[in-house]
PDB file of N, CA and C in Angstrom:
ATOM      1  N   UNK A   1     -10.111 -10.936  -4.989  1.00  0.00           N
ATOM      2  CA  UNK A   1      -8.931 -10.572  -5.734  1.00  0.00           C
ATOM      3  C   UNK A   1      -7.751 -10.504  -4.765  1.00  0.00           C
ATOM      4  N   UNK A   2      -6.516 -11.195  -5.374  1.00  0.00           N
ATOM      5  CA  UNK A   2      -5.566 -11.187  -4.401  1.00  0.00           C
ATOM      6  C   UNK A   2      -4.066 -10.570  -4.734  1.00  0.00           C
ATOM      7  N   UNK A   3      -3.388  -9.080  -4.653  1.00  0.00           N
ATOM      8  CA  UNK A   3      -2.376  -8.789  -5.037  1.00  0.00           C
ATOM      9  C   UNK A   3      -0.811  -8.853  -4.038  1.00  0.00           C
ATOM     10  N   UNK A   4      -0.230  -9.138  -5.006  1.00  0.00           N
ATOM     11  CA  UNK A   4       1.031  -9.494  -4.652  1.00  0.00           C
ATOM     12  C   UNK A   4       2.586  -8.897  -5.072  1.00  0.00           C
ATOM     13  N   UNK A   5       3.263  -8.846  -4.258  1.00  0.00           N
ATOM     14  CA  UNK A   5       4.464  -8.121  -5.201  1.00  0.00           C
ATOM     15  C   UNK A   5       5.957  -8.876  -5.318  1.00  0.00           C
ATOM     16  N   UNK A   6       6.449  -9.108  -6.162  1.00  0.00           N
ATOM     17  CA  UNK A   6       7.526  -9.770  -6.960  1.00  0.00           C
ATOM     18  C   UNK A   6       8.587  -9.263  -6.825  1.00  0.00           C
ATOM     19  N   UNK A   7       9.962  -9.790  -6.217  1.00  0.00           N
ATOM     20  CA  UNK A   7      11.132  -9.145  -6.218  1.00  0.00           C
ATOM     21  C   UNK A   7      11.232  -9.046  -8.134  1.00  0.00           C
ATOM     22  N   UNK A   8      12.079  -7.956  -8.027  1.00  0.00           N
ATOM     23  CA  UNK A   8      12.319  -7.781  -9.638  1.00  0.00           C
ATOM     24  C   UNK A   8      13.752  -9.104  -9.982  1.00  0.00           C
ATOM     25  N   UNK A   9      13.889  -9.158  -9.206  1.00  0.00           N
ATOM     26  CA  UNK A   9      15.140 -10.473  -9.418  1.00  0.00           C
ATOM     27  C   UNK A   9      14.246 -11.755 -10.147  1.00  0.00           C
ATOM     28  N   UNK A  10      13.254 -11.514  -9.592  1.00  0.00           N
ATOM     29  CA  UNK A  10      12.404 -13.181 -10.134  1.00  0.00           C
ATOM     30  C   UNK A  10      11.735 -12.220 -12.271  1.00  0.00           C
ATOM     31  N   UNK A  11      11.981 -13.608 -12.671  1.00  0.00           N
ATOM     32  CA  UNK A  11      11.998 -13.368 -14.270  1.00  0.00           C
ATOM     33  C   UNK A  11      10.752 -13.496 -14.422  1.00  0.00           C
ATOM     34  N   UNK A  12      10.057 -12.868 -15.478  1.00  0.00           N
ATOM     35  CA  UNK A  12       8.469 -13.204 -15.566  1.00  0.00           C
ATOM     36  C   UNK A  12       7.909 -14.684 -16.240  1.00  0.00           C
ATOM     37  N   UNK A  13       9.081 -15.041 -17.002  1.00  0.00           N
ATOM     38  CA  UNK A  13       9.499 -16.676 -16.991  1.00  0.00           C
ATOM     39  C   UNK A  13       9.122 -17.128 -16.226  1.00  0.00           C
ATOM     40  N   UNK A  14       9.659 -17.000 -15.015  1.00  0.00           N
ATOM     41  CA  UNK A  14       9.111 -17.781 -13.951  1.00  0.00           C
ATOM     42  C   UNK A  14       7.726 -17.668 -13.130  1.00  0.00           C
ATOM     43  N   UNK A  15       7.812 -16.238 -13.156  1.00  0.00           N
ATOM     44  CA  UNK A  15       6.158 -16.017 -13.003  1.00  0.00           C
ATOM     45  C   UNK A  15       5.343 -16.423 -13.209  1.00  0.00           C
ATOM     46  N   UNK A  16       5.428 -16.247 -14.720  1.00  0.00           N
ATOM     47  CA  UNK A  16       4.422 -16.995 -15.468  1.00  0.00           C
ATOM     48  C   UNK A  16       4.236 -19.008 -15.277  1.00  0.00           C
ATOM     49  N   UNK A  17       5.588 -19.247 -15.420  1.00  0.00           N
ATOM     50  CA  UNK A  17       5.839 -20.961 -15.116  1.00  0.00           C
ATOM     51  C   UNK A  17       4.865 -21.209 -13.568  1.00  0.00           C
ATOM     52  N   UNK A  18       5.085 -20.388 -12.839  1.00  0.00           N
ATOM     53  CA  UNK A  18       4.694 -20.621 -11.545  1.00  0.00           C
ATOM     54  C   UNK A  18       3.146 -20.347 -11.198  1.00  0.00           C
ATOM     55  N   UNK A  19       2.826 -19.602 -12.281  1.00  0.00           N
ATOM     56  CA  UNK A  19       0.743 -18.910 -12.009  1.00  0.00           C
ATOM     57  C   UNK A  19       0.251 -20.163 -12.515  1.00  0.00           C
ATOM     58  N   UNK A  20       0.902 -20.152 -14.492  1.00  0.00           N
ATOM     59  CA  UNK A  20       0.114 -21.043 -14.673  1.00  0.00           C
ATOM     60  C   UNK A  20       0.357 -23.045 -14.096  1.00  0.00           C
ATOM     61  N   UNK A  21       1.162 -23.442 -13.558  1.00  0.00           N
ATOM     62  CA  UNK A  21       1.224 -23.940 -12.460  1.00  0.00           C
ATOM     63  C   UNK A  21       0.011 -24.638 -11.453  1.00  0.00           C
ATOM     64  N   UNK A  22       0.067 -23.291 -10.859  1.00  0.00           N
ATOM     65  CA  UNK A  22      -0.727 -23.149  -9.428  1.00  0.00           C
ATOM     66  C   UNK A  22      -2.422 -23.321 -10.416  1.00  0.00           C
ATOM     67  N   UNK A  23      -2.430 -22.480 -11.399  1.00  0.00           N
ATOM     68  CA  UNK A  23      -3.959 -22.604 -12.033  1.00  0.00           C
ATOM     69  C   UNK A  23      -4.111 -23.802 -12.754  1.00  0.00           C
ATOM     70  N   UNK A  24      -3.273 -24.511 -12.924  1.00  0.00           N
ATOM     71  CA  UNK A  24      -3.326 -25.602 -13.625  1.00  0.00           C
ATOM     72  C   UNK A  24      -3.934 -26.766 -11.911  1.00  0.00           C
ATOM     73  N   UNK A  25      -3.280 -26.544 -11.355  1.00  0.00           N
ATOM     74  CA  UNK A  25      -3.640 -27.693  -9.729  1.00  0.00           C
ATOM     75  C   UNK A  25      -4.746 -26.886  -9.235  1.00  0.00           C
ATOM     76  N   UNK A  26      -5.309 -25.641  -9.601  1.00  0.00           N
ATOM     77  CA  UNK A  26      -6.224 -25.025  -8.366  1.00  0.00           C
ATOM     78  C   UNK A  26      -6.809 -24.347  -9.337  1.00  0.00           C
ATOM     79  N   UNK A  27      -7.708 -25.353 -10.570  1.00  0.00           N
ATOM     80  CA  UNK A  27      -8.635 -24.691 -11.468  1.00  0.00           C
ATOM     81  C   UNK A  27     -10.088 -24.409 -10.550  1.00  0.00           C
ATOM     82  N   UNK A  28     -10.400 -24.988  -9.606  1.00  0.00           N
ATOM     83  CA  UNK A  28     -11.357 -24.130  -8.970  1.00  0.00           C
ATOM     84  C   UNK A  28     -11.198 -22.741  -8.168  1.00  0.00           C
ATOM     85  N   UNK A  29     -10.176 -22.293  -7.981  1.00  0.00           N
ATOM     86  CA  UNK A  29      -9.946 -21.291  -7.210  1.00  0.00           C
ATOM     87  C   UNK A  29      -9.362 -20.448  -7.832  1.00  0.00           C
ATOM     88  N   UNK A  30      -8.621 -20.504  -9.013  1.00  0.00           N
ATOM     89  CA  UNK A  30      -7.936 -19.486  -9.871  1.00  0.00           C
ATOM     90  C   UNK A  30      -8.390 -19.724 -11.371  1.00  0.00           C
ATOM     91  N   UNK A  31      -9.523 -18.841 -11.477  1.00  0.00           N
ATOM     92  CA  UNK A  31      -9.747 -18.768 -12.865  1.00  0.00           C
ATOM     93  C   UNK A  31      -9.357 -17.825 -13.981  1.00  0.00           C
ATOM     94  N   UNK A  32      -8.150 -16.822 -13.261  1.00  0.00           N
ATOM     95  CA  UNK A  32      -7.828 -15.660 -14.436  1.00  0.00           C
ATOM     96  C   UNK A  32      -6.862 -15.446 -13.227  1.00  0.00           C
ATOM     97  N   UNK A  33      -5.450 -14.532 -14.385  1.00  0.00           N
ATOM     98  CA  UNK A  33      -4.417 -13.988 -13.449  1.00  0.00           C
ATOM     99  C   UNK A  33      -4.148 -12.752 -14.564  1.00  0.00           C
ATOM    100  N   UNK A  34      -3.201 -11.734 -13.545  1.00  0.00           N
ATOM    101  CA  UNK A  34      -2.727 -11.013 -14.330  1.00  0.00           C
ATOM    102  C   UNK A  34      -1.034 -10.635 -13.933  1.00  0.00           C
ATOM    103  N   UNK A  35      -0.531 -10.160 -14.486  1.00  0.00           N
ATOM    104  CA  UNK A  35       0.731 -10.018 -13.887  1.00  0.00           C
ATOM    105  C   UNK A  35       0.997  -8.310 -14.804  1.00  0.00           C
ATOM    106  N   UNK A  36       1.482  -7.164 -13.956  1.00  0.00           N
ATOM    107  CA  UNK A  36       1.633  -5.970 -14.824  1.00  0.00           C
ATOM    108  C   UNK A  36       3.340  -5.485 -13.852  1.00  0.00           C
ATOM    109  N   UNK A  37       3.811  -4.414 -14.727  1.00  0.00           N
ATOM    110  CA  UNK A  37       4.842  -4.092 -13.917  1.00  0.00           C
ATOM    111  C   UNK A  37       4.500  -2.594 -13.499  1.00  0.00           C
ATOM    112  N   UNK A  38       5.113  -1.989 -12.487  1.00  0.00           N
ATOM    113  CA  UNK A  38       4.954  -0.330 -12.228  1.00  0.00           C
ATOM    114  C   UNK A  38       5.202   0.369 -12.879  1.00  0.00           C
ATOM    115  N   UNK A  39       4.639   1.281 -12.732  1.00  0.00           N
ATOM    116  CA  UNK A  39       4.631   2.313 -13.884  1.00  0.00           C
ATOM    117  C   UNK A  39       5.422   3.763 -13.000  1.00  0.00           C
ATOM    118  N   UNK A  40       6.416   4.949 -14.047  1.00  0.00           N
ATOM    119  CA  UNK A  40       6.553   5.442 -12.788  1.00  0.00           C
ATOM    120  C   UNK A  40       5.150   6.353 -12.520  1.00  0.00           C
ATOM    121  N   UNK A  41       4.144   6.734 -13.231  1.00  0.00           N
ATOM    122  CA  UNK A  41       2.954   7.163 -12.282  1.00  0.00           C
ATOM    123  C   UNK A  41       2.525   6.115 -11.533  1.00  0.00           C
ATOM    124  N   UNK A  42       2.308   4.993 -10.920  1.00  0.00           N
ATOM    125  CA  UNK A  42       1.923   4.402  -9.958  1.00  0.00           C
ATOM    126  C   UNK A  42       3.148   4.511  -8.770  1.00  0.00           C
ATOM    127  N   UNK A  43       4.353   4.858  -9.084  1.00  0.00           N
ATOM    128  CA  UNK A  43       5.226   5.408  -8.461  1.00  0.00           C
ATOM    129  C   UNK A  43       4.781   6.696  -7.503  1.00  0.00           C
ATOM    130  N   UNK A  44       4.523   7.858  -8.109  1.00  0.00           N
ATOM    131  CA  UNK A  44       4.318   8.977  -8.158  1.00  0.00           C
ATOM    132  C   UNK A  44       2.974   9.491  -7.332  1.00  0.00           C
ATOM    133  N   UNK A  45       1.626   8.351  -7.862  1.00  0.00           N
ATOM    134  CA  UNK A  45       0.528   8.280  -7.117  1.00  0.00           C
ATOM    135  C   UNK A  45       1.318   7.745  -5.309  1.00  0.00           C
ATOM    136  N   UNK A  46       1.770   6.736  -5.480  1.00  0.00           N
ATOM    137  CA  UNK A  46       1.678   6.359  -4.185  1.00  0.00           C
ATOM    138  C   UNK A  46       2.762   7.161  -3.176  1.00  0.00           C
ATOM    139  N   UNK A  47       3.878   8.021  -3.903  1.00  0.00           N
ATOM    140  CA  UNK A  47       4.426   8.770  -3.044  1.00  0.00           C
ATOM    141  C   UNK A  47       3.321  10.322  -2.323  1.00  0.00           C
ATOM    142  N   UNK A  48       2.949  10.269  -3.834  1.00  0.00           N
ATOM    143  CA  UNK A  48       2.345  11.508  -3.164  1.00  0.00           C
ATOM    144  C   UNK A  48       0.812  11.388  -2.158  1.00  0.00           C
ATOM    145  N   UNK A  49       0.617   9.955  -2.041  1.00  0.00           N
ATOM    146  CA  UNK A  49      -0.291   9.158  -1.151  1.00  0.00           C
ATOM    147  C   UNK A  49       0.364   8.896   0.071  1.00  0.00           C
ATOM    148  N   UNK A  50       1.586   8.741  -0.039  1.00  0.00           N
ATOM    149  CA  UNK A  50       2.328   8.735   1.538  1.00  0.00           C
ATOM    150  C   UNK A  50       2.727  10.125   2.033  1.00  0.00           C
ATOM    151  N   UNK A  51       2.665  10.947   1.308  1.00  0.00           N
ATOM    152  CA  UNK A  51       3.086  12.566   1.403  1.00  0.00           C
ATOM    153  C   UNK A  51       2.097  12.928   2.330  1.00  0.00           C
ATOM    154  N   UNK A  52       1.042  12.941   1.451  1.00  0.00           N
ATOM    155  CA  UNK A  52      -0.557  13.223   2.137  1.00  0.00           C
ATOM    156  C   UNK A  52      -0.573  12.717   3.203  1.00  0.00           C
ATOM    157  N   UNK A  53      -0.758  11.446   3.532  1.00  0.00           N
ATOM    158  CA  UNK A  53      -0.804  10.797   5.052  1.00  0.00           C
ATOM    159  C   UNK A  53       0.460  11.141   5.888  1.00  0.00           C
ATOM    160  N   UNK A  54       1.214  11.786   5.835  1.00  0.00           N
ATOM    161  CA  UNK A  54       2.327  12.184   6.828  1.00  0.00           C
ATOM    162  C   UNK A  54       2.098  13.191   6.959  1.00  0.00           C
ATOM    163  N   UNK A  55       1.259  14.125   6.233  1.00  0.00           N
ATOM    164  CA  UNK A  55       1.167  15.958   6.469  1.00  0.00           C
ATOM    165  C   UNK A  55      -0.088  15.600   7.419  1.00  0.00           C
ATOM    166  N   UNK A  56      -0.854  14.663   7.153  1.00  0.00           N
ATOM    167  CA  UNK A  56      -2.404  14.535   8.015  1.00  0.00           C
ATOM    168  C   UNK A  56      -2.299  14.360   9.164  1.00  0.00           C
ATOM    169  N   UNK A  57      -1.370  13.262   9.394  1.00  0.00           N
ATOM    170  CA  UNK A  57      -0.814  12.683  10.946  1.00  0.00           C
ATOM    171  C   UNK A  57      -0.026  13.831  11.407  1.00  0.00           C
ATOM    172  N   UNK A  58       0.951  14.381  11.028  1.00  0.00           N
ATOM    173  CA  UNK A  58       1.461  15.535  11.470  1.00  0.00           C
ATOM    174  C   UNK A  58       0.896  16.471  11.988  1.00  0.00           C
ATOM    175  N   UNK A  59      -0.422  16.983  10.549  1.00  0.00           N
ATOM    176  CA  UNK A  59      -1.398  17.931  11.543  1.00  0.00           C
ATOM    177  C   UNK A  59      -2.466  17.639  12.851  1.00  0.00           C
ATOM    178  N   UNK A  60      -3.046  15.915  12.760  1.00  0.00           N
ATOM    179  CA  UNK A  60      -3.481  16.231  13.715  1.00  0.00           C
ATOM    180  C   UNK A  60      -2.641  15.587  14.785  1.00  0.00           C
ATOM    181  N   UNK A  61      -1.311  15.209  14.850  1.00  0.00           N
ATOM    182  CA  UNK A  61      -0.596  15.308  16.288  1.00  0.00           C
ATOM    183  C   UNK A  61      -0.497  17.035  16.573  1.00  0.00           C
ATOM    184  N   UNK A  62      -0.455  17.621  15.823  1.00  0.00           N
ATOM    185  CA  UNK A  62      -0.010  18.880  16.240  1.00  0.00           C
ATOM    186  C   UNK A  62      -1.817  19.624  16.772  1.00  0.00           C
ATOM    187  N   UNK A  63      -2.637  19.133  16.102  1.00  0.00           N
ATOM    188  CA  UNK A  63      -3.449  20.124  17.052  1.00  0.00           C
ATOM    189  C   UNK A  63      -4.361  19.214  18.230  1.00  0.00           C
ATOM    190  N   UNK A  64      -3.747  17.981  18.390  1.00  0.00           N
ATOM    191  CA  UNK A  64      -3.960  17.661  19.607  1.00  0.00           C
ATOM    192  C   UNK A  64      -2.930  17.484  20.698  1.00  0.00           C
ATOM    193  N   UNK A  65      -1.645  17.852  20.452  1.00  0.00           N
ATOM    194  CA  UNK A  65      -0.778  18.607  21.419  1.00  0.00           C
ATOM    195  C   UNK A  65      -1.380  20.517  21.532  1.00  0.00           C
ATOM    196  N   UNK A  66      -2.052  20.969  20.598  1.00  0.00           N
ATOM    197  CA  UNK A  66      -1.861  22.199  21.400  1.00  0.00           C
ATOM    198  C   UNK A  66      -3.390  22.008  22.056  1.00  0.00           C
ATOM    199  N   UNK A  67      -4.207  21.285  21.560  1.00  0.00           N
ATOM    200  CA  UNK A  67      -5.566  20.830  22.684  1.00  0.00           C
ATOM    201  C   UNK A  67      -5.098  20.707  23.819  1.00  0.00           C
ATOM    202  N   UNK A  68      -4.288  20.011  24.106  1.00  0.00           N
ATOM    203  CA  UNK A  68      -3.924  19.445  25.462  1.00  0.00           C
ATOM    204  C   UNK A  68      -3.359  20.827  25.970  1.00  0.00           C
ATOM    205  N   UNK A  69      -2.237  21.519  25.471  1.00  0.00           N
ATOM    206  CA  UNK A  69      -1.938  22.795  25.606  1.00  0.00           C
ATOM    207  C   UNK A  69      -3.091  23.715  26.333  1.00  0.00           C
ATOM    208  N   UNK A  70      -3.805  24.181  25.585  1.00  0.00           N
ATOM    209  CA  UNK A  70      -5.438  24.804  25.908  1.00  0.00           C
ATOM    210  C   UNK A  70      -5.358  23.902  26.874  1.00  0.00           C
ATOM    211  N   UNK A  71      -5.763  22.721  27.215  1.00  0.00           N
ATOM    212  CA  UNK A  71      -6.444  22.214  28.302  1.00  0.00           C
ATOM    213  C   UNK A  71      -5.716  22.507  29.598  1.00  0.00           C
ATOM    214  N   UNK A  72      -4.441  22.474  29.448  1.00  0.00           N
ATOM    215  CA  UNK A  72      -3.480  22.748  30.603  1.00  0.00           C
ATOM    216  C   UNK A  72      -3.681  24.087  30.899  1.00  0.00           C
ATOM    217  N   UNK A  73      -3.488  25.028  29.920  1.00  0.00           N
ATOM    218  CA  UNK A  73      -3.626  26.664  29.992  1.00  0.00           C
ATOM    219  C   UNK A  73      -5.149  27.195  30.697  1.00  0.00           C
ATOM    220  N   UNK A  74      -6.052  26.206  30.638  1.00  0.00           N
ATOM    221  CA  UNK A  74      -7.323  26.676  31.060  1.00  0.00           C
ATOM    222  C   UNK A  74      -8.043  25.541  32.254  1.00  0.00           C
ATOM    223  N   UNK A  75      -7.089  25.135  32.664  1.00  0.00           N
ATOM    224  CA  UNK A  75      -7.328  23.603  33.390  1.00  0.00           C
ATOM    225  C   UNK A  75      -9.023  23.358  33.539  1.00  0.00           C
ATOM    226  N   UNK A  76      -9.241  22.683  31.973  1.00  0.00           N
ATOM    227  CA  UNK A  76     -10.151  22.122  31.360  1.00  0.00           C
ATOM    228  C   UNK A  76     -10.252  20.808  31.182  1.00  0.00           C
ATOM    229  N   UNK A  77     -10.602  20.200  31.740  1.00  0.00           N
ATOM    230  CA  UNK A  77     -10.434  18.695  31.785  1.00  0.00           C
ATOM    231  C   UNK A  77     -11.342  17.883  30.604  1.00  0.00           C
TER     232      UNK A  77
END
């Protein structure tokens, strides 16, 4: 499965002109398409999916700066 994303400038006119197209020359390799637009919960999922991964990275830069901290404080190698 292969996803892709569409400036919103391009018309689904053309989208569509252009899938079925490509499936029309490359009936062995493309046997079904779909085309959907965002939703704002797929909005919403993926912010709060980048939220999550910036609080994660945040926490563990922060407790492997104060590891290193401890390590300096107890010259623990």
């Amino acid at each position: 499965m292969m996803h892709f994303r569409v400036s919103t400038n391009v018309s689904l006119y053309r989208i569509f002109g252009i899938l079925e197209k490509a499936r029309d020359e490359l009936k062995s390799i493309i046997e079904d398409y779909t085309v959907t637009q965002v939703t704002l919960d797929d909005i919403f999922v993926n912010f709060a999916k980048v939220q999550e991964e910036n609080q994660i990275s945040k926490q563990t830069s922060q407790d492997e700066n104060s590891f290193k901290l401890l390590q300096k404080r107890t010259n623990v190698v």
